[in-house]
Protein backbone atom coordinates (compact mmCIF):
# COMPACT_ATOMS: atom_id res chain seq x y z
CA UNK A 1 142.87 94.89 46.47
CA UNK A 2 142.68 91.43 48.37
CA UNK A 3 139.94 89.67 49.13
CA UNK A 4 140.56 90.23 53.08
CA UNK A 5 139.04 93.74 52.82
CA UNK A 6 135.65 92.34 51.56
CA UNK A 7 132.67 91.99 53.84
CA UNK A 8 132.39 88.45 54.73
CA UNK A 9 128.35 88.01 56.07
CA UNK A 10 128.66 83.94 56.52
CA UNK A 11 127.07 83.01 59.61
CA UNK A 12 130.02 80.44 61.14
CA UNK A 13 134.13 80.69 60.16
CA UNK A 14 135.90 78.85 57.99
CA UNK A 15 136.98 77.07 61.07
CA UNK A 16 137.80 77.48 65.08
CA UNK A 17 141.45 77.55 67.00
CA UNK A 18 139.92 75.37 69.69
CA UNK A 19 141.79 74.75 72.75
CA UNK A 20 141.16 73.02 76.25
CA UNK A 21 143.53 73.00 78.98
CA UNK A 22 143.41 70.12 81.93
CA UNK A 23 142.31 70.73 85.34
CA UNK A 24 144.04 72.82 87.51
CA UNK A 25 147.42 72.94 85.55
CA UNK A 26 146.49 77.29 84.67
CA UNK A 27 145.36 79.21 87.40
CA UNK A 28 143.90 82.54 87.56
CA UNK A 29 146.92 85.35 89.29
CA UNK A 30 149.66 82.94 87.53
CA UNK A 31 152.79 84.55 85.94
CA UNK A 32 151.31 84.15 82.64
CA UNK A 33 148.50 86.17 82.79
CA UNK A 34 145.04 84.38 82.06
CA UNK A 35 141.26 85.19 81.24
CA UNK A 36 137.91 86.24 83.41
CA UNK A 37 135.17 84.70 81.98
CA UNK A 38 132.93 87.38 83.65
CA UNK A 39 132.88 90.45 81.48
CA UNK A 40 136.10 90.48 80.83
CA UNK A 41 137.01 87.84 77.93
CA UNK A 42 136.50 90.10 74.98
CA UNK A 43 139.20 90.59 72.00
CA UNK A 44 141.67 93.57 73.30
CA UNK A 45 140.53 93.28 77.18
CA UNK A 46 143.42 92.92 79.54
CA UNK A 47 144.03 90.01 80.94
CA UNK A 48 144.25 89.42 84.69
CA UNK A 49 147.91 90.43 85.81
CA UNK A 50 150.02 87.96 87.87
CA UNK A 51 148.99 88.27 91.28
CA UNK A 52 150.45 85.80 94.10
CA UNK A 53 147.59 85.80 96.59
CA UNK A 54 144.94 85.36 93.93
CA UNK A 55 146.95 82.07 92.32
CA UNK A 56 146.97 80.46 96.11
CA UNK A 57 143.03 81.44 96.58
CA UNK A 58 143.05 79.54 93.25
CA UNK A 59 144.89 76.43 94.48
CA UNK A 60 143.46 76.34 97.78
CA UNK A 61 139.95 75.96 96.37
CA UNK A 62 141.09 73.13 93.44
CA UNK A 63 138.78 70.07 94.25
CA UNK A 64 141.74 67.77 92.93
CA UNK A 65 145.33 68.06 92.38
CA UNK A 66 146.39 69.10 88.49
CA UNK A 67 145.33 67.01 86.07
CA UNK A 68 148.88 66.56 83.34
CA UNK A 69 148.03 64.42 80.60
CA UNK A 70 150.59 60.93 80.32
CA UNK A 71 151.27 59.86 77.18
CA UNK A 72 149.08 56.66 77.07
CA UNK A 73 146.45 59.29 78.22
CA UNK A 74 147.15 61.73 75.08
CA UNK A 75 147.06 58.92 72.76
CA UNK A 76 143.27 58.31 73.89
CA UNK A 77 142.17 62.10 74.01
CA UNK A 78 143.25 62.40 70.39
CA UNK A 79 142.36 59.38 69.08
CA UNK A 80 138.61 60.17 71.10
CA UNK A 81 138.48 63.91 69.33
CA UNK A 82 139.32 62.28 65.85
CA UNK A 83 136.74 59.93 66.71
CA UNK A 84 134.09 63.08 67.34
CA UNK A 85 135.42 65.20 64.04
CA UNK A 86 134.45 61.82 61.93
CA UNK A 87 131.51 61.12 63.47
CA UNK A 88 129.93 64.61 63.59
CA UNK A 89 131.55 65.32 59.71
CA UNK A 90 133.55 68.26 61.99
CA UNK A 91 136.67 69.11 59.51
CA UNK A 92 139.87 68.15 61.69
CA UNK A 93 142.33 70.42 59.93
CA UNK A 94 145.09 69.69 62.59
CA UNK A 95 145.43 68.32 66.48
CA UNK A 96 148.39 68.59 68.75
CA UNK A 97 147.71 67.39 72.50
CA UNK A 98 149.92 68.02 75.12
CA UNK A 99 150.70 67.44 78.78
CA UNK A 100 148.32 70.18 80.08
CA UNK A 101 146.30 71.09 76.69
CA UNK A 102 144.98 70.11 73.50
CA UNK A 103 144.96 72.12 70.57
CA UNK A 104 143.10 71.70 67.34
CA UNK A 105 141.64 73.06 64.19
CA UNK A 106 138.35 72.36 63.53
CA UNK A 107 135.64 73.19 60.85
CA UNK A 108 131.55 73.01 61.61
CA UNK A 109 128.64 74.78 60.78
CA UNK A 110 128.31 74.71 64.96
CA UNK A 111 128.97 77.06 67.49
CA UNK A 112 132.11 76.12 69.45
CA UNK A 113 131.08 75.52 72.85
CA UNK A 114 129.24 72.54 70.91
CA UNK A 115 132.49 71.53 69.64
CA UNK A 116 134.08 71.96 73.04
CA UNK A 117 131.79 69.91 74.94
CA UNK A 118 131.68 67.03 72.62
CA UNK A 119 135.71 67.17 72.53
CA UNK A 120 135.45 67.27 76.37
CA UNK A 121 133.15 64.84 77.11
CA UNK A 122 134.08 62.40 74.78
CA UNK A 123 137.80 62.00 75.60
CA UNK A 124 136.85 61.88 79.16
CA UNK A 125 134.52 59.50 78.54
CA UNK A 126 137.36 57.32 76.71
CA UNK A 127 139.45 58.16 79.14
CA UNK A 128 137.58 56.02 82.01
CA UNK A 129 137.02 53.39 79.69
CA UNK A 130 140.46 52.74 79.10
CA UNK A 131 140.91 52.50 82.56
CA UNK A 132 143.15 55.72 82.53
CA UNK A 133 141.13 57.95 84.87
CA UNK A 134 139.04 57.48 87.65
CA UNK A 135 135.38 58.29 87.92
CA UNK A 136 135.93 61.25 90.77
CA UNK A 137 138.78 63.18 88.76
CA UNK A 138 138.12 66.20 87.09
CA UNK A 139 140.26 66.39 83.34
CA UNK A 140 139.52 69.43 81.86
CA UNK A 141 138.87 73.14 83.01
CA UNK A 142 135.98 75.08 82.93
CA UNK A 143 135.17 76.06 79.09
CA UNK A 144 137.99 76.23 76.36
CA UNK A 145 139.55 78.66 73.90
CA UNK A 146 138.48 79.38 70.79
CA UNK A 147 139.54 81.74 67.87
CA UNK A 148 137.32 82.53 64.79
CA UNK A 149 139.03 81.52 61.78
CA UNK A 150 137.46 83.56 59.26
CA UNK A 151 140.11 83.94 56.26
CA UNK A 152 142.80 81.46 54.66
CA UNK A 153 145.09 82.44 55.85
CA UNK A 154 144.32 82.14 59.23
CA UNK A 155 143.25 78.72 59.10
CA UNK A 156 147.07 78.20 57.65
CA UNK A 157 148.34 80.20 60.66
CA UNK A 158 146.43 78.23 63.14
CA UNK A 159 147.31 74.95 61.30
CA UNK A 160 150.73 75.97 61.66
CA UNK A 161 150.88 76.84 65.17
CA UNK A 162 149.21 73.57 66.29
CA UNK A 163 151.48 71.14 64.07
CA UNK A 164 154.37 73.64 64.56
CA UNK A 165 154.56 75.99 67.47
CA UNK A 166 154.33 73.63 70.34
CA UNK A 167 157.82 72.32 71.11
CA UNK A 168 159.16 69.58 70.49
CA UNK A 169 157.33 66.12 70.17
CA UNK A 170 156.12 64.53 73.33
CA UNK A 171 157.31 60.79 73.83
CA UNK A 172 154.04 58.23 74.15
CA UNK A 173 155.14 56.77 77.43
């Protein structure tokens, strides 16, 4: 018998799959399928389908264009969540961030939305500091996504997907 078929009664996981996506860059009625935050966004619910006139209500009613990450502007939102992880002792197991996301595995004794809105707010913050957004533009959607990581092995998944499963490296420029 493993260990995986045990009971495990600990109040938080060994760590979160966190994710946050930039503004405007995945809209609801897309080709690839997204999320309804209303009801809907529980494990094995469908997803909404593609659906053309549901993806232009959703761009017609953006309050800014897309928001795609440069690479002078990735270099700040990592360094800014590394920054939060040390600060708040938050176990940074691995970070990838990419044009229109940021991934990373992350251990607390928190709830994730915490996590999530301290990740948020504190690269945007850096952001405007460096000069790299302006006040008025929005950077990150509503929310973010976030898988309990309650075994090993799938914090050594997740790890793997973030370090491994995005593509190739982005350049810095």
């Amino acid at each position: 018998m493993t260990n995986d078929i045990y009971w495990d009664d600990n109040e938080f996981p060994l760590a979160y799959l966190i994710t946050i996506r930039t503004y405007g860059t995945w809209l609801h009625g897309d080709e690839r399928y997204s999320m309804d935050l209303h009801g809907k966004n529980i494990y094995g619910a469908p997803k909404i389908a593609p659906n053309k006139n549901l993806a232009r209500l959703m761009l017609e009613n953006r309050r800014n264009g897309a928001f795609v990450l440069n690479g002078a502007q990735r270099g700040v939102v990592e360094t800014a969540i590394r920054n939060v992880c040390k600060i708040r002792a938050y176990g940074l197991a691995a970070i990838n961030v990419r044009t229109n996301h940021a991934h990373c595995v992350v251990s607390a004794s928190k709830k994730p939305e915490t996590i999530i809105i301290a990740l948020k707010s504190n690269a945007t913050r850096d952001l405007k500091e460096a000069g790299l957004v302006s006040d008025d533009q929005t950077v990150w959607s509503r929310g973010g996504s976030r898988r309990y990581l309650w075994k090993p092995h799938h914090v050594e998944r997740a790890v793997d997907y973030v370090i491994n499963g995005q593509g190739d490296d982005l350049p810095m420029f």
